[in-house]
PDB file of N, CA and C in Angstrom:
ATOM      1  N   UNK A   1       2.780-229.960  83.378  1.00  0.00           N
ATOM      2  CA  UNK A   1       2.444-228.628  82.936  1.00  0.00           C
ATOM      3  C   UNK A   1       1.641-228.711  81.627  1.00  0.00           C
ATOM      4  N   UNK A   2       0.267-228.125  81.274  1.00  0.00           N
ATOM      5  CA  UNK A   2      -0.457-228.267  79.952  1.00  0.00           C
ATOM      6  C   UNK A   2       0.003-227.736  79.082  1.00  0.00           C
ATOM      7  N   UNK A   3      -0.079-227.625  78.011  1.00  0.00           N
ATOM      8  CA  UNK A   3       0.339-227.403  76.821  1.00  0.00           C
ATOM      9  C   UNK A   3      -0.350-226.069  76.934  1.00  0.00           C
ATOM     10  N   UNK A   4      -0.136-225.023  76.147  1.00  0.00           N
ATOM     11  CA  UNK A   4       0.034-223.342  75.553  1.00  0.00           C
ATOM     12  C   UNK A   4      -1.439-223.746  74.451  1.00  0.00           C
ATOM     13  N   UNK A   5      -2.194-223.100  74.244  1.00  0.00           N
ATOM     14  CA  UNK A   5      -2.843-223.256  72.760  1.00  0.00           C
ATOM     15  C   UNK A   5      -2.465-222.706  71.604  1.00  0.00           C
ATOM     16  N   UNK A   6      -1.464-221.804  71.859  1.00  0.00           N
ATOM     17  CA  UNK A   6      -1.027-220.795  70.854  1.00  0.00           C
ATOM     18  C   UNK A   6      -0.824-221.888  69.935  1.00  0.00           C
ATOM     19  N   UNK A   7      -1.246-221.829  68.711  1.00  0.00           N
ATOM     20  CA  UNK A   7      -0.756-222.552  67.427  1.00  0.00           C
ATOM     21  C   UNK A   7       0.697-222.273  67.542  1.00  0.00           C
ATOM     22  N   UNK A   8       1.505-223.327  66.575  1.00  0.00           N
ATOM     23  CA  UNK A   8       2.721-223.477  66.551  1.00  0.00           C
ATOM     24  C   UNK A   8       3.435-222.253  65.562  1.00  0.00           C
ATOM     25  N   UNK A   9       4.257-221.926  65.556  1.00  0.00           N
ATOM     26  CA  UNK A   9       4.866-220.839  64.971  1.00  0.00           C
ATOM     27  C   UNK A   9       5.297-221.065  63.179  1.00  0.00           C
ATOM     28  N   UNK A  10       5.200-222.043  62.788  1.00  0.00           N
ATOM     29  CA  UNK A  10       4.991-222.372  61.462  1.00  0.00           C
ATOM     30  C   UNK A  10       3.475-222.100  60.639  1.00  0.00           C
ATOM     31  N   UNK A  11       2.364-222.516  61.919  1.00  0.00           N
ATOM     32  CA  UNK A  11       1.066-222.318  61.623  1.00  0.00           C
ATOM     33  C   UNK A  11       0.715-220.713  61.222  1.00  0.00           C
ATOM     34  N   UNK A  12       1.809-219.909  62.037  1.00  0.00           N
ATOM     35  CA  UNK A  12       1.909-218.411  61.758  1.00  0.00           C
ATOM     36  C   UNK A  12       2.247-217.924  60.146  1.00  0.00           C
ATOM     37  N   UNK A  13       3.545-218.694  59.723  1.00  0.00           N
ATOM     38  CA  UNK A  13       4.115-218.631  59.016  1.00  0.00           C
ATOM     39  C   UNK A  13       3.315-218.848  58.079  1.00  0.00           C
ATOM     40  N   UNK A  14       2.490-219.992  57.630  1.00  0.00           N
ATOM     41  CA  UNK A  14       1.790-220.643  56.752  1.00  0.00           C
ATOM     42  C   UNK A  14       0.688-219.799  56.787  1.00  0.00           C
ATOM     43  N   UNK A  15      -0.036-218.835  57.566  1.00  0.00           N
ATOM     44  CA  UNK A  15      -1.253-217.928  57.282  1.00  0.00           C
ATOM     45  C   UNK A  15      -0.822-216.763  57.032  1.00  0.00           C
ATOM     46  N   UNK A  16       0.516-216.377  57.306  1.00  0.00           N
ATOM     47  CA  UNK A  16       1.168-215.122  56.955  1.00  0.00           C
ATOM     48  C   UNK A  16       1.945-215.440  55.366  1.00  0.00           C
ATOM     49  N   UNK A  17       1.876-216.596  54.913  1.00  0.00           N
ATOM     50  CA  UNK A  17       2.747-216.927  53.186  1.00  0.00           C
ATOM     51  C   UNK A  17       1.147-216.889  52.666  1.00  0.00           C
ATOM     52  N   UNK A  18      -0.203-217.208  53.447  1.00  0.00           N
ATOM     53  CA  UNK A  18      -0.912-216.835  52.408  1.00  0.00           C
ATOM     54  C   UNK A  18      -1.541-215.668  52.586  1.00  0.00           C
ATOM     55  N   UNK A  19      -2.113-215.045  53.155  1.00  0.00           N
ATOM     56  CA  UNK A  19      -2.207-213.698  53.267  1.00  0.00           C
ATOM     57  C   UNK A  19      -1.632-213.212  52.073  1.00  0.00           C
ATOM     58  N   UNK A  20      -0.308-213.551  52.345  1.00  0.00           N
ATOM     59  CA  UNK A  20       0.911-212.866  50.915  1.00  0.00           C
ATOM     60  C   UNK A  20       0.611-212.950  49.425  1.00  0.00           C
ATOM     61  N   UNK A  21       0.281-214.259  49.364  1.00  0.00           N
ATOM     62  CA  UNK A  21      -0.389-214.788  47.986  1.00  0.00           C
ATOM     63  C   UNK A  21      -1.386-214.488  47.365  1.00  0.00           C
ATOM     64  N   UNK A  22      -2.589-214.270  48.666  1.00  0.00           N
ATOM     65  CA  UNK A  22      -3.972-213.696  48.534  1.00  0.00           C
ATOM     66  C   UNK A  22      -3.554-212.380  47.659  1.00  0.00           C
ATOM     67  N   UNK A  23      -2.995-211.185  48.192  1.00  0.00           N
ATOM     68  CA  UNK A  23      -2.451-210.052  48.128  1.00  0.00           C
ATOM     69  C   UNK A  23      -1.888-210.234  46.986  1.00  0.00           C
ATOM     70  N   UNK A  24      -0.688-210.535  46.186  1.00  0.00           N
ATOM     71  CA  UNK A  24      -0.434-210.891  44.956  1.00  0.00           C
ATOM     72  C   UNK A  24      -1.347-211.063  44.069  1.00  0.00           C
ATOM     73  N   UNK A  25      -2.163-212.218  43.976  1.00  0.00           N
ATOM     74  CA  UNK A  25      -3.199-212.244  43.142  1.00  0.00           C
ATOM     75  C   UNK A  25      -3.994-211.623  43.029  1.00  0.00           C
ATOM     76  N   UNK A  26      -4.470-210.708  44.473  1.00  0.00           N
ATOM     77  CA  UNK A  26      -5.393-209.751  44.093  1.00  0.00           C
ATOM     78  C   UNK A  26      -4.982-208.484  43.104  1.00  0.00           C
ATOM     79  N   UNK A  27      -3.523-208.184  43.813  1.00  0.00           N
ATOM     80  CA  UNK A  27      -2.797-207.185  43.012  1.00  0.00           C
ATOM     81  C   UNK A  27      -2.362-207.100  41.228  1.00  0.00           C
ATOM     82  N   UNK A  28      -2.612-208.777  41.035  1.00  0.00           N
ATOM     83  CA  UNK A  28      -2.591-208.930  39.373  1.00  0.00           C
ATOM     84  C   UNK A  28      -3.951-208.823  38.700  1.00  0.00           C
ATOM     85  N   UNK A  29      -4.869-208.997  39.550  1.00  0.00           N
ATOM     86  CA  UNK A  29      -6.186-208.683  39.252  1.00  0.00           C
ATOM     87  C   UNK A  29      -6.507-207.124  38.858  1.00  0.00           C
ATOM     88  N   UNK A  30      -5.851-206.211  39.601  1.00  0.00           N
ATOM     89  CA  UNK A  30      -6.264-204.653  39.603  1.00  0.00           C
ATOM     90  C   UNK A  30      -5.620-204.520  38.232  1.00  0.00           C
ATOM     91  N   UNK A  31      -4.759-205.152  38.159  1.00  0.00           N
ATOM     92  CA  UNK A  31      -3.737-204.747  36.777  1.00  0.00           C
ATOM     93  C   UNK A  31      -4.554-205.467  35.554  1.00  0.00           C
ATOM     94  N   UNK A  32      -5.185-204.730  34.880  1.00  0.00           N
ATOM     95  CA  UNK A  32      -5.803-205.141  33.602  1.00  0.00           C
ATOM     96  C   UNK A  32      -4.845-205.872  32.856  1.00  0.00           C
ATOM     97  N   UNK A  33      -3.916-205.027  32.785  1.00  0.00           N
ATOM     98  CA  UNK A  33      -2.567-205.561  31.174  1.00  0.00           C
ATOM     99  C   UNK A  33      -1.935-206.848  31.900  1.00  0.00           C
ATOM    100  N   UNK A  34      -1.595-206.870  33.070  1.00  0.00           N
ATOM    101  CA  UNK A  34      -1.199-207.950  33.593  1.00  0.00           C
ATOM    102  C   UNK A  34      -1.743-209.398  33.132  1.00  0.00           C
ATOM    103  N   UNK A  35      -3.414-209.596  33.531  1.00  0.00           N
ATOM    104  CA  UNK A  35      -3.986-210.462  32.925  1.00  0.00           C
ATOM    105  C   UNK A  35      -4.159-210.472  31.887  1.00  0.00           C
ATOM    106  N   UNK A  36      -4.113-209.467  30.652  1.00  0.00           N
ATOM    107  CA  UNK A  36      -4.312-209.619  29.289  1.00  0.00           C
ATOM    108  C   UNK A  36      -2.726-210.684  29.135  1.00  0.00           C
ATOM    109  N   UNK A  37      -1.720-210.545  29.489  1.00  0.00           N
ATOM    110  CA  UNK A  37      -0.221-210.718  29.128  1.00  0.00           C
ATOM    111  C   UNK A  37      -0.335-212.326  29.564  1.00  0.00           C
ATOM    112  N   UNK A  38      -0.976-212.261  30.860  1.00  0.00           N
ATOM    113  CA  UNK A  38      -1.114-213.782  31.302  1.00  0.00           C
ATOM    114  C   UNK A  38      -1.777-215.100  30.505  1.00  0.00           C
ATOM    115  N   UNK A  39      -2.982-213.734  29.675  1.00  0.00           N
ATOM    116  CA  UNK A  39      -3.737-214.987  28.911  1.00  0.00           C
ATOM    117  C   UNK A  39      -3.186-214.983  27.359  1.00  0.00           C
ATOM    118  N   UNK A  40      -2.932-214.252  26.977  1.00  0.00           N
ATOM    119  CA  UNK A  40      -1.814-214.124  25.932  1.00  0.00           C
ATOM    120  C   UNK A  40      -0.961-215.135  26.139  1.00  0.00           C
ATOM    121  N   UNK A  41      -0.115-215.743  27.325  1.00  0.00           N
ATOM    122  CA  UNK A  41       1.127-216.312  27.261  1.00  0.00           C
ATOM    123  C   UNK A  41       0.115-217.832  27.378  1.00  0.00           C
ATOM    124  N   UNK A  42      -1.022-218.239  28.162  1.00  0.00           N
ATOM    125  CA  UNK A  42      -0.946-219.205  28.193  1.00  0.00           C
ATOM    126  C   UNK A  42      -1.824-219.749  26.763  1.00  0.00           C
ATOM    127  N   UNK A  43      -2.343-218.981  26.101  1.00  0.00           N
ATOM    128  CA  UNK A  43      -2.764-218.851  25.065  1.00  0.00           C
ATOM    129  C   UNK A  43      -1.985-219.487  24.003  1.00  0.00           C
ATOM    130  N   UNK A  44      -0.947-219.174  24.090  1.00  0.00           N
ATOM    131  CA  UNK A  44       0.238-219.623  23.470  1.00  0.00           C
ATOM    132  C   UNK A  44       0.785-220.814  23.295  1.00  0.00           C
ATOM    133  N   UNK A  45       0.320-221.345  24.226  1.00  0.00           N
ATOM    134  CA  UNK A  45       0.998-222.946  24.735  1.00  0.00           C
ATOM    135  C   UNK A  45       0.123-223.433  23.661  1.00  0.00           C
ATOM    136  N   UNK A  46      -0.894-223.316  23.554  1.00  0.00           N
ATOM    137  CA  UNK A  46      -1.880-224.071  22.962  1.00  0.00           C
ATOM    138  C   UNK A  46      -1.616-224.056  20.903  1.00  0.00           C
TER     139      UNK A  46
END
């Protein structure tokens, strides 16, 4: 019997965790103060 092509169900998982991430980062992007706070903190290290 041949094999299915459907990608494996992790392969799902792994384009659906980034999707997620994409979305996050874009969402800290809209947020002005967000990135001011971000570069502020890493600012800091230094």
């Amino acid at each position: 019997m041949p094999e299915t092509l459907q990608p494996p169900r992790w392969r799902w998982l792994a384009y659906g965790l980034a999707a997620l991430v994409c979305a996050l980062i874009f969402g800290m992007y809209v947020q002005p103060d967000m990135m001011v706070l971000l570069a502020e903190q890493l600012w800091a290290c230094f």
